[in-house]
Every structure is written in C-alpha cells, then in structure tokens.
N, C-alpha and C. Protein backbone atom coordinates (compact mmCIF):
# COMPACT_ATOMS: atom_id res chain seq x y z
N UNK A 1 -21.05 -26.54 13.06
CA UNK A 1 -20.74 -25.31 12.37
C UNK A 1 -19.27 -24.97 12.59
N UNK A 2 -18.37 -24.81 11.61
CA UNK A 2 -17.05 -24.10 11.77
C UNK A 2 -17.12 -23.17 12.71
N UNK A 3 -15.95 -22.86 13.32
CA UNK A 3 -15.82 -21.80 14.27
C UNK A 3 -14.50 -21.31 13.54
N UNK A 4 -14.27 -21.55 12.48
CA UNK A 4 -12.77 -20.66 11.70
C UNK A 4 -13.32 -20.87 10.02
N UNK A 5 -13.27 -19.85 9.48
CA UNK A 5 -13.02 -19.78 7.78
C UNK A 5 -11.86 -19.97 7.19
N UNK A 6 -11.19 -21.13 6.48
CA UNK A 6 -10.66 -20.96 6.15
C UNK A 6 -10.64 -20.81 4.46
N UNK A 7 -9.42 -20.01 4.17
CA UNK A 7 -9.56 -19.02 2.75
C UNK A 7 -8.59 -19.64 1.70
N UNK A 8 -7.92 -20.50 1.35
CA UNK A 8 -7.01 -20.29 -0.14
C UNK A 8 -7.40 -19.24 -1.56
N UNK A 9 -6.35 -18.64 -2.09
CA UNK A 9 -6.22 -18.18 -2.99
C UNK A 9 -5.74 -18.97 -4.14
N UNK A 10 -6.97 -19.57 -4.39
CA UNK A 10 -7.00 -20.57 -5.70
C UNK A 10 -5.70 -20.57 -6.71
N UNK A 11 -5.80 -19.01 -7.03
CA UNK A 11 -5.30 -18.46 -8.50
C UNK A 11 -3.72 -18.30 -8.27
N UNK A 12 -2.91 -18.66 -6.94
CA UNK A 12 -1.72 -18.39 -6.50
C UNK A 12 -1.01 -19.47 -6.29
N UNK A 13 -2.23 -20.68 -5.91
CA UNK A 13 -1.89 -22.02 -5.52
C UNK A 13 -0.64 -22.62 -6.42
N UNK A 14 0.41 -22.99 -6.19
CA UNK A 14 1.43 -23.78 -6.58
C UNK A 14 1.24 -25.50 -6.74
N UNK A 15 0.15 -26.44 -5.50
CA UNK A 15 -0.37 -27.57 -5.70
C UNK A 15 0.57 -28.08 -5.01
N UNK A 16 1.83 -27.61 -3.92
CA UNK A 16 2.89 -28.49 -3.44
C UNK A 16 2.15 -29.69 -2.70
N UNK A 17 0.84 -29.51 -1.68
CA UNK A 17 0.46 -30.36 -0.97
C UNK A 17 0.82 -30.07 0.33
N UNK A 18 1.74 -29.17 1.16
CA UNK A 18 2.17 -29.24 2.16
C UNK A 18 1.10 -28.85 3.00
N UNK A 19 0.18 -28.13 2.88
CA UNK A 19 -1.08 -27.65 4.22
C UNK A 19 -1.37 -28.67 4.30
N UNK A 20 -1.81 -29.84 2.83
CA UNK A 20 -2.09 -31.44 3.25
C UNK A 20 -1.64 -32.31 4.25
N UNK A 21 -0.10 -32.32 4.22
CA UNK A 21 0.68 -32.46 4.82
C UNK A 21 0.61 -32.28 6.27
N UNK A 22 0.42 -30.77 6.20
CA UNK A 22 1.07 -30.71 8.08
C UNK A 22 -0.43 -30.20 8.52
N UNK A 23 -1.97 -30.30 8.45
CA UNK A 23 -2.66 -30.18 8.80
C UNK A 23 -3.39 -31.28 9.76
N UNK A 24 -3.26 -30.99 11.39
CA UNK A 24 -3.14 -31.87 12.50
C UNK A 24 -4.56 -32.54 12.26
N UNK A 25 -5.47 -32.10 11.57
CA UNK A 25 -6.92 -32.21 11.44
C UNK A 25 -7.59 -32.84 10.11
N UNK A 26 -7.09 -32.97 9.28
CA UNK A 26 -7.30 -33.09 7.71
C UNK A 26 -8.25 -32.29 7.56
N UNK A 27 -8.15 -30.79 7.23
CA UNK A 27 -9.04 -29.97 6.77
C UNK A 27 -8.68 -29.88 5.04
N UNK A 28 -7.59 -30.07 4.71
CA UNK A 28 -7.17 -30.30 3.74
C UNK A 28 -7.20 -31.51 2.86
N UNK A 29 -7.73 -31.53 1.32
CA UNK A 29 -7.21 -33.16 0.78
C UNK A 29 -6.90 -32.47 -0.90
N UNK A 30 -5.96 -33.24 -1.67
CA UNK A 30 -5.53 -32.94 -2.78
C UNK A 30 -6.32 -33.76 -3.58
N UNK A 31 -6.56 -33.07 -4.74
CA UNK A 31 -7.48 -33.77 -5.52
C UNK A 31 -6.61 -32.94 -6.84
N UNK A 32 -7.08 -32.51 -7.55
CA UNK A 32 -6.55 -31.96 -9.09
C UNK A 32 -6.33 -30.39 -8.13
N UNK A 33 -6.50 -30.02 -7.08
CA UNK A 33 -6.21 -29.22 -6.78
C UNK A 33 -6.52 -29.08 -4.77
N UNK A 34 -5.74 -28.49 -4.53
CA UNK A 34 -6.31 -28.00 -2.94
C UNK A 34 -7.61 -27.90 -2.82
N UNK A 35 -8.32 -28.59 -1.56
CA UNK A 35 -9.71 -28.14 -1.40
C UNK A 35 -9.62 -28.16 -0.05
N UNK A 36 -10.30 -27.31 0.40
CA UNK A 36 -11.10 -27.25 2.02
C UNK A 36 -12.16 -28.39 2.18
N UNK A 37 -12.11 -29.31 2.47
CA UNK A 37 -13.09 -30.75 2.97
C UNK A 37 -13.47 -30.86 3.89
N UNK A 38 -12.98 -30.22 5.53
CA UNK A 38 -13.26 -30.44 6.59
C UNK A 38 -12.89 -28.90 7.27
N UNK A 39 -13.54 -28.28 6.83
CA UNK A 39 -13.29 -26.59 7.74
C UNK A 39 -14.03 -26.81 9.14
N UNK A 40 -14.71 -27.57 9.27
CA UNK A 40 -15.11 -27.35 10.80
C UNK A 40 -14.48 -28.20 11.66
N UNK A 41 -13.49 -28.90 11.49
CA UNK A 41 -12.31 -29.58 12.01
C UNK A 41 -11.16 -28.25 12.39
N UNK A 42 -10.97 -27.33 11.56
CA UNK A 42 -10.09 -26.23 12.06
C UNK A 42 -9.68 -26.05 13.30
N UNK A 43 -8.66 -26.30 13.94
CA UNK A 43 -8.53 -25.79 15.23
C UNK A 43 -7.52 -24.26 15.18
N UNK A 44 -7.45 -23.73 14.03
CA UNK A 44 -6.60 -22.74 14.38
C UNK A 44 -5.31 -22.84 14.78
N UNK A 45 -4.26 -23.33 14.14
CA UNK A 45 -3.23 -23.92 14.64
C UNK A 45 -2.40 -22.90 13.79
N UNK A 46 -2.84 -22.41 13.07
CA UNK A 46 -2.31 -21.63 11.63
C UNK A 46 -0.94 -22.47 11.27
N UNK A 47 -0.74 -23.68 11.20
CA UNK A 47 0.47 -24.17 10.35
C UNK A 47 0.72 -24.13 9.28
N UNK A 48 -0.78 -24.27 8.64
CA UNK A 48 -0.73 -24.12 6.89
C UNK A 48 -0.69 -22.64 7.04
N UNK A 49 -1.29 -21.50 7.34
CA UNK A 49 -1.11 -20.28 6.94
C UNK A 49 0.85 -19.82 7.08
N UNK A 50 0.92 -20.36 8.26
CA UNK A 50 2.86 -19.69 8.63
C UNK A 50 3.68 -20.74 7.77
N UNK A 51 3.07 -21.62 7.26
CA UNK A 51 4.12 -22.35 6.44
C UNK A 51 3.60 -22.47 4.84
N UNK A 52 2.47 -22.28 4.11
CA UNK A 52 2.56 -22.33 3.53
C UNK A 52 3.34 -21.46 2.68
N UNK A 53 4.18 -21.89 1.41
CA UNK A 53 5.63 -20.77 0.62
C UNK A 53 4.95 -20.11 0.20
N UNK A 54 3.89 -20.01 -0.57
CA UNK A 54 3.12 -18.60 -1.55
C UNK A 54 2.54 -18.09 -0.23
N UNK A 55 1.89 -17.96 0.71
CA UNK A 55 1.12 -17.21 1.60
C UNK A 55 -0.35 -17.08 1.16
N UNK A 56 -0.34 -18.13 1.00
CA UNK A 56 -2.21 -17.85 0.33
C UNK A 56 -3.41 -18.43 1.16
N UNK A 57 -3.12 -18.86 2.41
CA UNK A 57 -3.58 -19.35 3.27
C UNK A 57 -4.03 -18.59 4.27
N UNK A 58 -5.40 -18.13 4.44
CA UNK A 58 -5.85 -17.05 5.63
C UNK A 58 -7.07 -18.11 6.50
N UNK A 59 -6.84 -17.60 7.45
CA UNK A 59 -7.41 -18.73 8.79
C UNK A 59 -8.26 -17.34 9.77
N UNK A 60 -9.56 -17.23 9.33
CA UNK A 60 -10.14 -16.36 10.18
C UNK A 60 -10.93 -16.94 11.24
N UNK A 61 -11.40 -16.41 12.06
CA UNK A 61 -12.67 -17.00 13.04
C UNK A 61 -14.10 -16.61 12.78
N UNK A 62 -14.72 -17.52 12.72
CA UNK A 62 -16.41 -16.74 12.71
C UNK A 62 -16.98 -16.59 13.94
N UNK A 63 -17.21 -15.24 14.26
CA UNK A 63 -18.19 -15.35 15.46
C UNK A 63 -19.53 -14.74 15.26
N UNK A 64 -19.92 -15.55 16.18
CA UNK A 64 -21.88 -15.79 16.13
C UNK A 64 -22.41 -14.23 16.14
N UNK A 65 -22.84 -13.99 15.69
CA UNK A 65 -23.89 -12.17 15.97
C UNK A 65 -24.25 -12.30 17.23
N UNK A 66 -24.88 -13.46 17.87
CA UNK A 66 -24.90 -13.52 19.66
C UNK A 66 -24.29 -13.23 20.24
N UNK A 67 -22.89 -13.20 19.53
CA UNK A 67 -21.46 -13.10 20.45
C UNK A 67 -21.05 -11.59 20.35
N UNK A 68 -21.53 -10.90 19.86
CA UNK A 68 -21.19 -9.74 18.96
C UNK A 68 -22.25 -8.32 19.53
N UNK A 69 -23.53 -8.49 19.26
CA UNK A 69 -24.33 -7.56 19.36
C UNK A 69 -25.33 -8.35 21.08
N UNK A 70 -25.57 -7.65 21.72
CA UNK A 70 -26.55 -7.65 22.98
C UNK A 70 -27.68 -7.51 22.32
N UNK A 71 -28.84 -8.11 22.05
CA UNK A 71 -29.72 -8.27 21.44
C UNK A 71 -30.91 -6.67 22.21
N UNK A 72 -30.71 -7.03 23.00
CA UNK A 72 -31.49 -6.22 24.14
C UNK A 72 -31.46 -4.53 23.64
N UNK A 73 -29.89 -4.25 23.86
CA UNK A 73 -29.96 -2.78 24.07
C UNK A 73 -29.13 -2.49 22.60
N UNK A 74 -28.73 -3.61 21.67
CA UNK A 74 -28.48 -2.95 20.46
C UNK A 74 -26.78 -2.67 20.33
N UNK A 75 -26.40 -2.89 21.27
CA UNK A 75 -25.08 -2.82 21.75
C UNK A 75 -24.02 -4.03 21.29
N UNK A 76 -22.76 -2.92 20.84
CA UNK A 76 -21.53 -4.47 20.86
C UNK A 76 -20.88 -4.73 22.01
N UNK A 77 -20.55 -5.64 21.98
CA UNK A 77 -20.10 -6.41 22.98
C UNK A 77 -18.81 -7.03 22.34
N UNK A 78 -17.23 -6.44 23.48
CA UNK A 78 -16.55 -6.62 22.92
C UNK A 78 -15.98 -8.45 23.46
N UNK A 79 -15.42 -9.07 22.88
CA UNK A 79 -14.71 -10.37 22.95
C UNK A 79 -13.83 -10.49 24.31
C-alpha cells in the first residue's frame, strides 16, 4: 500500500518529462502523457514537486485511521 499520494494536475501538464527524469524511484513513466505507475515506490523526496516548472506536482502522505483515531476511546491521536 502507498504510504504517499501522489497528485499531477493533468490539465497544466506541459509533458517536459523532468519528474521522469529526476524521480530516484520511477514513480513516474511518459507515455502520451505523465502517469503515476509506481506510487507506492514514493519515498517523499519531493524532487518532482520543488522542481517541477508549472508546480503541478503535490506529494501528500496517507495515514492509516489506526494511526489517527484510538479505536477504544474515540479519540485522535496526534502524529
């Protein structure tokens, strides 16, 4: 399971290739357009987000509802 979402903004995309490029992981592959292929490879490195030129690149984390709520008393639980 990914432990990061990552997001492109399709409709902004320019197609340079560079997240392809400098992504330590190949989460990235070019095809007729940018695609996410390997999001659970993400390590959070944000290179494609701080370098990509349009800024259309958002790199969130998912965390588990286990991680989040104490099942018990109903409670959050902060990180």
């Amino acid at each position: 399971m990914p432990k990061f979402k990552v997001v492109i903004d399709y409709s902004k995309c320019s197609r340079c290739g560079l997240c392809v490029r400098i992504c330590p992981t190949s989460v990235f592959e070019m095809e007729d357009v940018v695609r996410v292929v390997r999001e659970e490879n993400c390590l959070a490195c944000l290179a494609c987000e701080i370098l990509c030129p349009k800024k259309i690149i958002t790199i969130t984390p998912i965390i588990e509802k286990s991680k989040l709520i104490d099942e018990r008393y109903g409670t959050l639980k902060l990180p």
